[in-house]
C-alpha atoms as a PDB file:
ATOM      1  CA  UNK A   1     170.819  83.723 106.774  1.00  0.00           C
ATOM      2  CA  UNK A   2     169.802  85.833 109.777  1.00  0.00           C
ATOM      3  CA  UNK A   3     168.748  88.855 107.210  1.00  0.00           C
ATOM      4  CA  UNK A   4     166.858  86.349 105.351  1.00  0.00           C
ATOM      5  CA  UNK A   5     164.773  85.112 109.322  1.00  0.00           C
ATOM      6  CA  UNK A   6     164.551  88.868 109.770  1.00  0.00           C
ATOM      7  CA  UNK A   7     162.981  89.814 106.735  1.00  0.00           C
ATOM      8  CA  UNK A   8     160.538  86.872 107.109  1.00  0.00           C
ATOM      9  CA  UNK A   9     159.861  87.614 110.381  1.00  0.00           C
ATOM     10  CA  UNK A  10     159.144  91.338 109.286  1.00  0.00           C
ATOM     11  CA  UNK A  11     156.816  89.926 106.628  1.00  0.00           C
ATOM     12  CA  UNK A  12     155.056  87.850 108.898  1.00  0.00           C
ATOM     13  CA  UNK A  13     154.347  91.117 111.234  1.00  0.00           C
ATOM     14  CA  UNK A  14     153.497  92.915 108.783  1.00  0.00           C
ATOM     15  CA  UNK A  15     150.569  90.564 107.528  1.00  0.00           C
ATOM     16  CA  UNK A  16     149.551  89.808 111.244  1.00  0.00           C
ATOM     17  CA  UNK A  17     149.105  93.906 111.723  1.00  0.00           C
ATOM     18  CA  UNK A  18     147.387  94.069 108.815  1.00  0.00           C
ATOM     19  CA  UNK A  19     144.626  91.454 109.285  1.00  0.00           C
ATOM     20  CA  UNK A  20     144.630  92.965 113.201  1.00  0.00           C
ATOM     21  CA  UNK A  21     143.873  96.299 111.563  1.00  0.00           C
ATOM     22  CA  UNK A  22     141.161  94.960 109.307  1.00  0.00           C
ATOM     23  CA  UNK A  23     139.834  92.885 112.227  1.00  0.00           C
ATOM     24  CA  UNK A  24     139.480  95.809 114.101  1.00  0.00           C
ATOM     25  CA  UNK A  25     137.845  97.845 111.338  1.00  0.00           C
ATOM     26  CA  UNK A  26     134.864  95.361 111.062  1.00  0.00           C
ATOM     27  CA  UNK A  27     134.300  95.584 114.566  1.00  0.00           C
ATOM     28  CA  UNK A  28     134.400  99.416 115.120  1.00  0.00           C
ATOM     29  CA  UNK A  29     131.878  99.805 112.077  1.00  0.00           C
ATOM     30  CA  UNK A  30     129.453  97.307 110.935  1.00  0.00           C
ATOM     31  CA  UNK A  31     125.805  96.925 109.204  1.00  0.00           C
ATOM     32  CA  UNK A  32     123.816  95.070 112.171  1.00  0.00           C
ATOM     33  CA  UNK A  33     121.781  91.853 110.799  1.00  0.00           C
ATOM     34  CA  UNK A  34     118.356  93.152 111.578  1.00  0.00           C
ATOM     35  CA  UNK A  35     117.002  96.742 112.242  1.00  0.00           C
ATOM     36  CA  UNK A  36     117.731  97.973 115.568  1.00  0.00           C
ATOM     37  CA  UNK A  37     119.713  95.209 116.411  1.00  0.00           C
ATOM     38  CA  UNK A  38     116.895  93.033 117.228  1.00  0.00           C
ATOM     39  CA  UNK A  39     118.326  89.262 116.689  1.00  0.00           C
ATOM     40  CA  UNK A  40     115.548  87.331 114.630  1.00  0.00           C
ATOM     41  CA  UNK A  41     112.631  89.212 112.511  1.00  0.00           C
ATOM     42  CA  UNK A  42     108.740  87.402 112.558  1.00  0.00           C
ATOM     43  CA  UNK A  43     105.953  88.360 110.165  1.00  0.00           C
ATOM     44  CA  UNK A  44     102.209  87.814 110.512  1.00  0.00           C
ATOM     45  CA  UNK A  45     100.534  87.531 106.924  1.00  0.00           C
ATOM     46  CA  UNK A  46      96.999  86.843 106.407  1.00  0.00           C
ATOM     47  CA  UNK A  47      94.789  85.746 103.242  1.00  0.00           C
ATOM     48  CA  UNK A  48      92.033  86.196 101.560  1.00  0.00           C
ATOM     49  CA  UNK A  49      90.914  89.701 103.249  1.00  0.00           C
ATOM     50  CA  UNK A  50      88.782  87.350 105.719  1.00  0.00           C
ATOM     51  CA  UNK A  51      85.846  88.634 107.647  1.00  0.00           C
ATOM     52  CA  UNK A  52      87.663  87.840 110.549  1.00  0.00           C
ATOM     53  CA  UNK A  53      90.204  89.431 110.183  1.00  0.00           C
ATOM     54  CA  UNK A  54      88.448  92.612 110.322  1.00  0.00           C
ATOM     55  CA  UNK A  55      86.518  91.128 113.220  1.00  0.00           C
ATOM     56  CA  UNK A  56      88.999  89.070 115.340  1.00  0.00           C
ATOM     57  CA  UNK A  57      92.941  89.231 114.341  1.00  0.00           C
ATOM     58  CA  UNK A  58      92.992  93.365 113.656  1.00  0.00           C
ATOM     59  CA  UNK A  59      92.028  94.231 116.962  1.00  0.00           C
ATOM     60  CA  UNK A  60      93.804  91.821 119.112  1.00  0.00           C
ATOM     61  CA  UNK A  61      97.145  93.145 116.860  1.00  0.00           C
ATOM     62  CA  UNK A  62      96.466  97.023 117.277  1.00  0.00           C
ATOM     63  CA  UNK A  63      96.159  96.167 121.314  1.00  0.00           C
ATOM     64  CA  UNK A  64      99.848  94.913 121.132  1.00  0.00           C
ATOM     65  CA  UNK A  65     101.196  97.801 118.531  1.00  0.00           C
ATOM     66  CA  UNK A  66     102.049  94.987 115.960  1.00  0.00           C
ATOM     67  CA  UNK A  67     101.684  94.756 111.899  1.00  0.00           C
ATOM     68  CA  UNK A  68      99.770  92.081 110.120  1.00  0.00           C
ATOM     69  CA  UNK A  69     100.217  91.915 106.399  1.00  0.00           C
ATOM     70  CA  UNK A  70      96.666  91.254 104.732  1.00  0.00           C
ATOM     71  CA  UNK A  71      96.816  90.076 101.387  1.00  0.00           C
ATOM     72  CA  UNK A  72      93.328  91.193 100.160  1.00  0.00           C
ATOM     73  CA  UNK A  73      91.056  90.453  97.189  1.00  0.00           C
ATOM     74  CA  UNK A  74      89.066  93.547  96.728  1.00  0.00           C
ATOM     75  CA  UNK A  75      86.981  91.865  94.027  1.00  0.00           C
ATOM     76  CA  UNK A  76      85.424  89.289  95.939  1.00  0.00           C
ATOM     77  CA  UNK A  77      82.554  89.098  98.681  1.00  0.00           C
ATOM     78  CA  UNK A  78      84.779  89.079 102.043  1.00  0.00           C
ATOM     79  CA  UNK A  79      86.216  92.374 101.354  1.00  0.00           C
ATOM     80  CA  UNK A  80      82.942  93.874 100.029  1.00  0.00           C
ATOM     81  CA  UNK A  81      81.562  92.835 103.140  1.00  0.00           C
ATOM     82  CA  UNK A  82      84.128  95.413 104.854  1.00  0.00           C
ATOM     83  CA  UNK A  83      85.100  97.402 102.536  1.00  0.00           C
ATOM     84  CA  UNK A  84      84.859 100.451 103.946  1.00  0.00           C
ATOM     85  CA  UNK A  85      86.658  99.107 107.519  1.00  0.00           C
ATOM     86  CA  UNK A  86      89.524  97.735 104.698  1.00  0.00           C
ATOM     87  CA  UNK A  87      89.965 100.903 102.575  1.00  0.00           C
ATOM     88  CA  UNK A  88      89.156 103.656 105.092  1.00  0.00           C
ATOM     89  CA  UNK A  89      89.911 102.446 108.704  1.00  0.00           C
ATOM     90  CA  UNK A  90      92.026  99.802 108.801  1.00  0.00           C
ATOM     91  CA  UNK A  91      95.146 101.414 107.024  1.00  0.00           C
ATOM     92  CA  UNK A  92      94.985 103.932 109.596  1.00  0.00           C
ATOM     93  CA  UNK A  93      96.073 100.963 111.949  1.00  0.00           C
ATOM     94  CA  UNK A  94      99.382 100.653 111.229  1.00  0.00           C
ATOM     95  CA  UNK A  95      98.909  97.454 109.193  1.00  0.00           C
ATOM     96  CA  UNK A  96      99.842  96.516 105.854  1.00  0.00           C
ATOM     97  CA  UNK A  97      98.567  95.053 102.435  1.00  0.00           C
ATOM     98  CA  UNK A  98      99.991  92.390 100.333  1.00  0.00           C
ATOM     99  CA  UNK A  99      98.946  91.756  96.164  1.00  0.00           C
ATOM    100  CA  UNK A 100      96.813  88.632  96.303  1.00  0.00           C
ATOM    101  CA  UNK A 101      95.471  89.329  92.790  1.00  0.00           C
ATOM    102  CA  UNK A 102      91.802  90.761  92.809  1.00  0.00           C
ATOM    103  CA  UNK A 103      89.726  88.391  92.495  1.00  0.00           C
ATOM    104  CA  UNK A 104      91.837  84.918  93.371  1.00  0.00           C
ATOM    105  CA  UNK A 105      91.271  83.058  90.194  1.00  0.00           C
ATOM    106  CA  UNK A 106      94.858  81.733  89.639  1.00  0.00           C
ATOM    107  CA  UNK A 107      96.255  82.723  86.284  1.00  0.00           C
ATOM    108  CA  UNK A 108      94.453  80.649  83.402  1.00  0.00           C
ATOM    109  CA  UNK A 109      96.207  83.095  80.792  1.00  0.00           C
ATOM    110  CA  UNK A 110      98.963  85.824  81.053  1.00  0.00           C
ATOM    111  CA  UNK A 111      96.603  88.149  80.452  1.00  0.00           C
ATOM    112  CA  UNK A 112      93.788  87.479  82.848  1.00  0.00           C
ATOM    113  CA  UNK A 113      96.472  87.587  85.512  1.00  0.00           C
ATOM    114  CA  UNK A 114      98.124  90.434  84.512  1.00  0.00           C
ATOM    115  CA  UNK A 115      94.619  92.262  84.478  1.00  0.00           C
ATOM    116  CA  UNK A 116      93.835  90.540  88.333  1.00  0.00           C
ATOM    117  CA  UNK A 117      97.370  92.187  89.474  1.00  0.00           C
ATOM    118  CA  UNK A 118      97.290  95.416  88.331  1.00  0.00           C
ATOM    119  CA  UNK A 119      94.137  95.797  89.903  1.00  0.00           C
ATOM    120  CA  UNK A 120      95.028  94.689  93.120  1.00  0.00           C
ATOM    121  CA  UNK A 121      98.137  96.836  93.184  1.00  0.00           C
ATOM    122  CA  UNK A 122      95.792  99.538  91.879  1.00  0.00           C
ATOM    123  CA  UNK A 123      93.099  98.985  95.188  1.00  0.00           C
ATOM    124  CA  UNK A 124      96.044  98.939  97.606  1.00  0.00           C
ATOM    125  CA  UNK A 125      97.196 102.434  96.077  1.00  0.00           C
ATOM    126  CA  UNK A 126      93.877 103.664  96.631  1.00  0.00           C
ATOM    127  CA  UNK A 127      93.764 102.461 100.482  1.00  0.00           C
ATOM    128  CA  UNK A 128      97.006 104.217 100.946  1.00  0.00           C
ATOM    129  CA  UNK A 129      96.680 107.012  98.798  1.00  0.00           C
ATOM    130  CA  UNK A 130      99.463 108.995 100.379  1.00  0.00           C
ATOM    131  CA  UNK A 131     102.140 106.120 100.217  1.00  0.00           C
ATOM    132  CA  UNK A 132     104.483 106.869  96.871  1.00  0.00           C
ATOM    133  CA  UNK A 133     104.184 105.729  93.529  1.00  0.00           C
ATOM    134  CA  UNK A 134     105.695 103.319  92.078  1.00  0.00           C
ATOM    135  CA  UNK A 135     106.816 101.018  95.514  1.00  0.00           C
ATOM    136  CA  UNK A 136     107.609  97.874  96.484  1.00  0.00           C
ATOM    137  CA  UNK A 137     104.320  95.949  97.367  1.00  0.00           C
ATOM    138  CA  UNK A 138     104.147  92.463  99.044  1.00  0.00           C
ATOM    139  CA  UNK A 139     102.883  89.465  96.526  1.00  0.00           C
ATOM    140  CA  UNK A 140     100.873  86.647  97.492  1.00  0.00           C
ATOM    141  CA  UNK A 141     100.511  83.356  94.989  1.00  0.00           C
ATOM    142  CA  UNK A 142      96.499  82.251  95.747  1.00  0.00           C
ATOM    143  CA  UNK A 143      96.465  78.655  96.340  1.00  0.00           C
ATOM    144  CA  UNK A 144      93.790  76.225  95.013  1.00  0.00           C
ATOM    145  CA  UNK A 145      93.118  77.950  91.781  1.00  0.00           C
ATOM    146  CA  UNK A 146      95.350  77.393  88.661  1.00  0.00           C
ATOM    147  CA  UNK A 147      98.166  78.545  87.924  1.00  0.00           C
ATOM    148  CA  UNK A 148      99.614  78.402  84.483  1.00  0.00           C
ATOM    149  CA  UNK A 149     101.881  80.943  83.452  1.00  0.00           C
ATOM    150  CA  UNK A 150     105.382  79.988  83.518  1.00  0.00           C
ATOM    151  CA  UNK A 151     108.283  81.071  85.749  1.00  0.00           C
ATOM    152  CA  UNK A 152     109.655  83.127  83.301  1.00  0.00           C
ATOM    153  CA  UNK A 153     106.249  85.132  83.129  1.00  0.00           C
ATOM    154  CA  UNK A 154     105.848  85.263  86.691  1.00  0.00           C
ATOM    155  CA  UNK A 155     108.894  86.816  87.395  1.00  0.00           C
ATOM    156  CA  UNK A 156     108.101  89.224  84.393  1.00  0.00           C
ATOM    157  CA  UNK A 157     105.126  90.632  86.053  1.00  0.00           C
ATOM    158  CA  UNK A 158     107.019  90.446  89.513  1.00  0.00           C
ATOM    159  CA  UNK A 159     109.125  93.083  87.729  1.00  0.00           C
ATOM    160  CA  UNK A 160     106.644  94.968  85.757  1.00  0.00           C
ATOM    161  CA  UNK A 161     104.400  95.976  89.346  1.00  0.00           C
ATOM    162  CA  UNK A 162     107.387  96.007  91.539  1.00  0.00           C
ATOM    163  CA  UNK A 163     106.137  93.008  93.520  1.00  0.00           C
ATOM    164  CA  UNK A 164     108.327  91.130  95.819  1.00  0.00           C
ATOM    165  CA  UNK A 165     107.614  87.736  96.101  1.00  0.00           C
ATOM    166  CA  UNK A 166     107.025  86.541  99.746  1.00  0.00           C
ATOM    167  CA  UNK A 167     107.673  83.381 101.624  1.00  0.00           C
ATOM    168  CA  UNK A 168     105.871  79.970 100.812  1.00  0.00           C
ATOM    169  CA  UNK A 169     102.717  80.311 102.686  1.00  0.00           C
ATOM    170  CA  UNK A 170     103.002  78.249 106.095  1.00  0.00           C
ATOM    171  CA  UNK A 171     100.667  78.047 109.262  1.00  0.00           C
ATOM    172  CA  UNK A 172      98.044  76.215 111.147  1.00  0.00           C
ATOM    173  CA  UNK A 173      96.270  73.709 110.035  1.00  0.00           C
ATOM    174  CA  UNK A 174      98.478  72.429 107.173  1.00  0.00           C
ATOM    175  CA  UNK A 175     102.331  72.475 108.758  1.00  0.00           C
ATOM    176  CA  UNK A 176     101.780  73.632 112.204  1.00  0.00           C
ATOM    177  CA  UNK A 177      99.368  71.206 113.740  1.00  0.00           C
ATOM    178  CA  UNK A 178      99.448  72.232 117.601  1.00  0.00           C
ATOM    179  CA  UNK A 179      99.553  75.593 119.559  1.00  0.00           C
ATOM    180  CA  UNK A 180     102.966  74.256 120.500  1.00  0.00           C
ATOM    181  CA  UNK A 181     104.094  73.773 116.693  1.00  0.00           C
ATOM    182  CA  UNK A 182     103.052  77.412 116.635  1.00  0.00           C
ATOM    183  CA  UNK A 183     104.883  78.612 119.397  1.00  0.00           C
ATOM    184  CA  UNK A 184     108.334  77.100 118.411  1.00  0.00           C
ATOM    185  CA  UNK A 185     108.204  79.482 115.281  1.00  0.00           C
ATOM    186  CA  UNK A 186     109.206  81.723 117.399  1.00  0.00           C
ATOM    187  CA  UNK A 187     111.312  79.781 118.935  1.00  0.00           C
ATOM    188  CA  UNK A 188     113.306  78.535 115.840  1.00  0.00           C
ATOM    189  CA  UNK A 189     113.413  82.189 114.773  1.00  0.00           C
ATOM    190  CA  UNK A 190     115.491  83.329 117.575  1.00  0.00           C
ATOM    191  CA  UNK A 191     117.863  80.664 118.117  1.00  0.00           C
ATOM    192  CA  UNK A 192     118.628  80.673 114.549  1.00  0.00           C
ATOM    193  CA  UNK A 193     118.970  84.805 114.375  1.00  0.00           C
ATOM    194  CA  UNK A 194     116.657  84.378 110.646  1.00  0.00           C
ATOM    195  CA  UNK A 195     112.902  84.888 109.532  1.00  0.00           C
ATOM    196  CA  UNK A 196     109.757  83.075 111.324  1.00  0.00           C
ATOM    197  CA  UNK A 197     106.685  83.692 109.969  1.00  0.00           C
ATOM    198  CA  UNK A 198     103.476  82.365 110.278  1.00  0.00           C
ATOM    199  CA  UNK A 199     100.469  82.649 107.704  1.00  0.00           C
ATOM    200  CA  UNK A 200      96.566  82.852 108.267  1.00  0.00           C
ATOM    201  CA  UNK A 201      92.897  82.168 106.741  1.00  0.00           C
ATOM    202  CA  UNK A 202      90.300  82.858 109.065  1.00  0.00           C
ATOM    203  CA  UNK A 203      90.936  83.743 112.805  1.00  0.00           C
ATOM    204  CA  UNK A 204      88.523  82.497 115.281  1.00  0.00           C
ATOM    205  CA  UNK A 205      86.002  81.482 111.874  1.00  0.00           C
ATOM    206  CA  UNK A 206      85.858  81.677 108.155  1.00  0.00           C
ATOM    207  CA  UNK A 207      87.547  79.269 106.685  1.00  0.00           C
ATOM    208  CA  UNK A 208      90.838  77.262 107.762  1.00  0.00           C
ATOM    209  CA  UNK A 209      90.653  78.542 110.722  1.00  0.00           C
ATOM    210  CA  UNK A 210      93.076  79.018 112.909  1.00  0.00           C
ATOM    211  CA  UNK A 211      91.141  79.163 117.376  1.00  0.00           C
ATOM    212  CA  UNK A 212      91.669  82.429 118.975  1.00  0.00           C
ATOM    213  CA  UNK A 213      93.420  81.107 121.570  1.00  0.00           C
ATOM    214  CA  UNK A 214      96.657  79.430 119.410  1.00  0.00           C
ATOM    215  CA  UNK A 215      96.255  83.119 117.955  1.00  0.00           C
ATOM    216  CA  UNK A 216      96.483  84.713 120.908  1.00  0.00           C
ATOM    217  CA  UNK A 217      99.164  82.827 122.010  1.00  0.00           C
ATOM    218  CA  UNK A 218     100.923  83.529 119.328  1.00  0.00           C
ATOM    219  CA  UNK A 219     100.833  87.140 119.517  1.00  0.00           C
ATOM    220  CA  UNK A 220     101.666  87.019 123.322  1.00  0.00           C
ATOM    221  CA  UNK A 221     104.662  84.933 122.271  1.00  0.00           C
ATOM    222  CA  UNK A 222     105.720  87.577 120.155  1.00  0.00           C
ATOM    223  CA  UNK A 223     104.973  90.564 122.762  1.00  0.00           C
ATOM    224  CA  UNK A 224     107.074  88.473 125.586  1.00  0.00           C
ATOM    225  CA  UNK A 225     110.044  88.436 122.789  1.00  0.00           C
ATOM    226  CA  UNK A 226     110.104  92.014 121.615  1.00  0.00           C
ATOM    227  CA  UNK A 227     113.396  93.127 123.018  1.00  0.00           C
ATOM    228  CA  UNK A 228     114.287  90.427 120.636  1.00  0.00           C
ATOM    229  CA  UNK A 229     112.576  89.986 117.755  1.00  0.00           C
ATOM    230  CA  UNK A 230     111.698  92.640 114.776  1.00  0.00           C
ATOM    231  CA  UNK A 231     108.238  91.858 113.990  1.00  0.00           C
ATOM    232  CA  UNK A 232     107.571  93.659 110.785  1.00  0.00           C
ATOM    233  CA  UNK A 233     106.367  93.026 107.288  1.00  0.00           C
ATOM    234  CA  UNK A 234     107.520  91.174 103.984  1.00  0.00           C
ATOM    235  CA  UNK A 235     108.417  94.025 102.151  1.00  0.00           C
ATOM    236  CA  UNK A 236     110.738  95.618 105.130  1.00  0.00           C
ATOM    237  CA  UNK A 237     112.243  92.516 105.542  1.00  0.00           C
ATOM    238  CA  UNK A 238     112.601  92.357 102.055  1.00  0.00           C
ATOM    239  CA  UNK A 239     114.313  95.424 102.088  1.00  0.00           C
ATOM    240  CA  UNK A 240     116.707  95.078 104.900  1.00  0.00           C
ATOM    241  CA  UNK A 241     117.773  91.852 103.760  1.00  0.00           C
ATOM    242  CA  UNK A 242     118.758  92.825 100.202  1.00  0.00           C
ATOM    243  CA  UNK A 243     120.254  96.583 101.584  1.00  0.00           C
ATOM    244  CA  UNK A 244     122.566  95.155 103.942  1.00  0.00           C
ATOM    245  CA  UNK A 245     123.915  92.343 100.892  1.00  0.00           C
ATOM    246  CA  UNK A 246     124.344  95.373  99.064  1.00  0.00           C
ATOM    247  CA  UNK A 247     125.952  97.943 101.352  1.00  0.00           C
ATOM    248  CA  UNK A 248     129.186  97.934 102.749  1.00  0.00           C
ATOM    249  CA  UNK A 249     130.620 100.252 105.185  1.00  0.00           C
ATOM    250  CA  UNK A 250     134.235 101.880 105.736  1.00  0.00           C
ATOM    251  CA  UNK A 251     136.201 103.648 108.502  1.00  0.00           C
ATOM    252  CA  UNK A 252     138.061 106.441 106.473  1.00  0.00           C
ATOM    253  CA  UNK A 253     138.876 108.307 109.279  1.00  0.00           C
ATOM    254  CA  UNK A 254     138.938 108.012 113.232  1.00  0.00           C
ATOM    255  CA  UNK A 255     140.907 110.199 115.725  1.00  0.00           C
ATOM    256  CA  UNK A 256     139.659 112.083 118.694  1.00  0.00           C
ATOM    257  CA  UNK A 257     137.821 114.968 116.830  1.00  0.00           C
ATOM    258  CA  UNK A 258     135.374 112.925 114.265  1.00  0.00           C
ATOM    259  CA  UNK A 259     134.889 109.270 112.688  1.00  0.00           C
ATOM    260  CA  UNK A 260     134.212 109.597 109.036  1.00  0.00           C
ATOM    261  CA  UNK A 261     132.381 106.467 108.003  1.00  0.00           C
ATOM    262  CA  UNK A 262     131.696 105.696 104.124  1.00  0.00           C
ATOM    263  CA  UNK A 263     128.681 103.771 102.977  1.00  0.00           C
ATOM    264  CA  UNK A 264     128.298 101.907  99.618  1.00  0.00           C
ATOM    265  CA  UNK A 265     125.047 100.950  98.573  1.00  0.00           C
ATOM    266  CA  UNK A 266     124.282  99.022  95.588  1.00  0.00           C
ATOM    267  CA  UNK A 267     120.383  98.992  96.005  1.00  0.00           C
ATOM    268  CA  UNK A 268     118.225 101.336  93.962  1.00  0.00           C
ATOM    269  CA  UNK A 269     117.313 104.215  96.503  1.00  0.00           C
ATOM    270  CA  UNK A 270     113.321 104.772  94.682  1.00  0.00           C
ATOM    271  CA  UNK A 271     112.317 101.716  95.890  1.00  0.00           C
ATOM    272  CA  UNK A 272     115.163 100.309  98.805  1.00  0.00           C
ATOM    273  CA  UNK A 273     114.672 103.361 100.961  1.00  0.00           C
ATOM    274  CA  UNK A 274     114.471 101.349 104.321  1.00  0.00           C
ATOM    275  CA  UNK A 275     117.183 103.152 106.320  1.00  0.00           C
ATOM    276  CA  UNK A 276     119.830 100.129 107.629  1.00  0.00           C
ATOM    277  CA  UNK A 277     121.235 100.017 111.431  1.00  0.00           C
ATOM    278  CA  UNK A 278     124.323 101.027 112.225  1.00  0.00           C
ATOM    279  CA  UNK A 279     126.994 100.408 115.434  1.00  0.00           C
ATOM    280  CA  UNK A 280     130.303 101.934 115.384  1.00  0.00           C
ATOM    281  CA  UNK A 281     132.908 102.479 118.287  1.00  0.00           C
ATOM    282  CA  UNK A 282     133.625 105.775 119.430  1.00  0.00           C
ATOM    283  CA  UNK A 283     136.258 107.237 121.982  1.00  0.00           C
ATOM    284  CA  UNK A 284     135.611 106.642 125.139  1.00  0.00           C
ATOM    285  CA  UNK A 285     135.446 109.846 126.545  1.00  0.00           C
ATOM    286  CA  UNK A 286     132.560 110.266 124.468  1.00  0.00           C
ATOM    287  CA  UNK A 287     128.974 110.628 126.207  1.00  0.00           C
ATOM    288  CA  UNK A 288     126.881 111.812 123.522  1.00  0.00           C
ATOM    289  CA  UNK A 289     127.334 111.920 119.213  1.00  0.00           C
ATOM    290  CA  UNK A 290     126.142 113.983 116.883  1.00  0.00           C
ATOM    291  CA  UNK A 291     125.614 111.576 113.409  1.00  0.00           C
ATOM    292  CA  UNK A 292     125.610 114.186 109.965  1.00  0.00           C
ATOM    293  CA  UNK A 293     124.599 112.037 106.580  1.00  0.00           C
ATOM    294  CA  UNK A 294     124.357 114.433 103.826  1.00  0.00           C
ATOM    295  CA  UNK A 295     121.216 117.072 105.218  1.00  0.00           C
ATOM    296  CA  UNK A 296     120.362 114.573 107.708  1.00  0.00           C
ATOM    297  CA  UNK A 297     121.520 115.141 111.052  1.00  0.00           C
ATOM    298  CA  UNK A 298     120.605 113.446 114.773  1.00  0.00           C
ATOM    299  CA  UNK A 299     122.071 112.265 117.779  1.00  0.00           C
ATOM    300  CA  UNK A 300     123.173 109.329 119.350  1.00  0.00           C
ATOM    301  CA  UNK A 301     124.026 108.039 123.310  1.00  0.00           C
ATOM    302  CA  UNK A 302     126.843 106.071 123.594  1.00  0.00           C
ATOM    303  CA  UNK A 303     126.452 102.775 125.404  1.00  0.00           C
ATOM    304  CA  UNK A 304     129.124 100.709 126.084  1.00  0.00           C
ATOM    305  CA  UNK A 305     131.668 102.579 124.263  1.00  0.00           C
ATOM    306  CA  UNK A 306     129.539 102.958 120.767  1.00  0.00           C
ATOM    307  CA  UNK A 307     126.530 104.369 119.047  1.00  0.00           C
ATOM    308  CA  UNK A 308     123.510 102.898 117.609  1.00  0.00           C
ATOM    309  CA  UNK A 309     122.106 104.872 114.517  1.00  0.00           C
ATOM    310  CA  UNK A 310     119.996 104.335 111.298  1.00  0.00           C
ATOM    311  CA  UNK A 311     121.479 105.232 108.072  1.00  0.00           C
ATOM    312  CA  UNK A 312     119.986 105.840 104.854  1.00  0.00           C
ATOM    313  CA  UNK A 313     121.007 103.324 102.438  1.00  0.00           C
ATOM    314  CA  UNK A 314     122.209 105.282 100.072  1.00  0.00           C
ATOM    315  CA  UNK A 315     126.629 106.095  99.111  1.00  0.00           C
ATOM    316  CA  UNK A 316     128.091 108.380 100.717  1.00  0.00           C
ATOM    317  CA  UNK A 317     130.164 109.275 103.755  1.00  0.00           C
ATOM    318  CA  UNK A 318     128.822 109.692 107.370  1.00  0.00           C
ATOM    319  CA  UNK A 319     130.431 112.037 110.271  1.00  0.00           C
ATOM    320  CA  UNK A 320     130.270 111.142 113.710  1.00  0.00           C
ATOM    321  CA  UNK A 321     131.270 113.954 116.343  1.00  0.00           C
ATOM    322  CA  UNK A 322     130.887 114.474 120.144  1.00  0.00           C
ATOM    323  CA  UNK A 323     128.275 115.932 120.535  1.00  0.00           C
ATOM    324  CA  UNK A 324     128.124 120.103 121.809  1.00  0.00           C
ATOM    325  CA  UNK A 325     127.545 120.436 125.044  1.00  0.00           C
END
């Protein structure tokens, strides 16, 4: 009877040490939820290629350093009206274009949309004419015009012009109806560690119009929260988010000399080539590491007992050493 307690007892252990060990593992290597660490991510996406937001919304968001996604129609009058400030000038800002089909007639046939798409991928090549080909590119559904393909065809041409399919438009007027509504998108983003976003017309004039001062706001809302908040664009959000499902990261080896680290990636490198965050736990004797994935090497300061690095997401293993003094 006692063998039989013993060996029980021994089996228990064992399983406790195990799931300690694995514990353990997760924490001294993980994947962080959202690049750099930051805990919530907000967008800024704006329709239509308004005059305003040539105008108004641009400048105010190159004063802060932050990205606006503009999902332009290059075949209508608002863009024509600053075309050269869209094609030439503005992607010089450090802001980003979205597919909103060229001219914003809604899709009558498959054809006529497929046609409307291909030229508005084909424009935002052209604006960023160093950017590779083929990438992911932000897609925008126009509103108030028809729309009568069916799923199945939508998603088709999703596919065919590597389009990724952003949020459901939402923003001032139609869901947030007060500066305050606006302001607690932030808000709601942080305290739930997900996505906020908030989508525009015109800024201070065109059409649905959002004042200058809930705009403002906004953006100063954003600016007070970015030791928190990655404010980025749909298609980097896109591809963190679907990177991170598809990765998963190993200790393979950790002792005083190195941490070998592997990294399993599921997501097609061409196109998911945003690199992912990493933390992992080094010695503690350890001031400074040196961080080797395949030809790429860089350093990293230990804080608090562990390193912060980007990875590319791509498999293969990753070396961590002290770094030479």
């Amino acid at each position: 009877m006692k063998k039989v307690i013993v060996a029980m007892l021994t089996a228990v252990a064992l399983v406790s040490n195990a799931q300690e060990k694995k514990e353990a593992n997760m924490a001294d290597a993980e994947i962080l939820k959202w690049k750099d660490g930051k805990k919530a991510v907000f967008m800024l996406e704006f329709d239509d290629s308004c005059v305003t937001h040539v105008t108004n919304a641009i400048p105010e968001l190159k004063k802060r350093g932050m990205v606006g996604t503009f999902y332009i129609n290059a075949g209508n009058g608002p863009f024509k009206n600053k075309q050269n400030d869209w094609e030439k000038e503005i992607p010089k800002m450090g802001m980003e274009y979205g597919n909103h089909t060229f001219t914003h007639k809604g899709a009558p046939t498959l054809e006529e949309v497929d046609k409307d798409i291909a030229l508005a991928n084909d424009e935002i090549n052209k604006c960023f004419p160093d950017r590779k080909v083929p990438r992911l590119i932000s897609f925008g559904q126009p509103g108030g015009v028809p729309w009568k393909i069916t799923k199945e065809e939508f998603e088709q041409l999703l596919a065919k012009y590597n389009l990724v399919n952003r949020p459901p438009f939402f923003g001032y007027p139609f869901h947030a109806k007060t500066k305050e509504d606006v302001l607690k998108l932030v808000d709601n983003a942080i305290a739930k560690g997900e996505m906020g976003h908030h989508d525009f017309h015109g800024v201070g004039g065109d059409w649905l119009t959002t004042p200058m001062d809930i705009f403002t706001a906004l953006l100063d809302k954003l600016e007070a929260n970015k030791d928190q908040l990655w404010i980025t664009d749909p298609v980097s959000y896109h591809k963190y988010l679907i990177e991170r499902k598809g990765a998963e990261l190993k200790i393979v080896q950790k002792d005083n000399s190195q941490i070998k680290l592997q990294l399993t990636c599921k997501t097609d490198p061409a196109l998911y080539d945003l690199p992912l965050t990493l933390h992992t736990k080094v010695p503690a004797d350890w001031k400074e590491c040196s961080v080797e994935q395949g030809k790429r090497k860089t350093t990293a300061k230990v804080e608090d007992g562990a390193i912060r690095y980007s990875a590319e997401p791509v498999t293969g293993e990753i070396v961590i050493k002290p770094a030479k003094k």
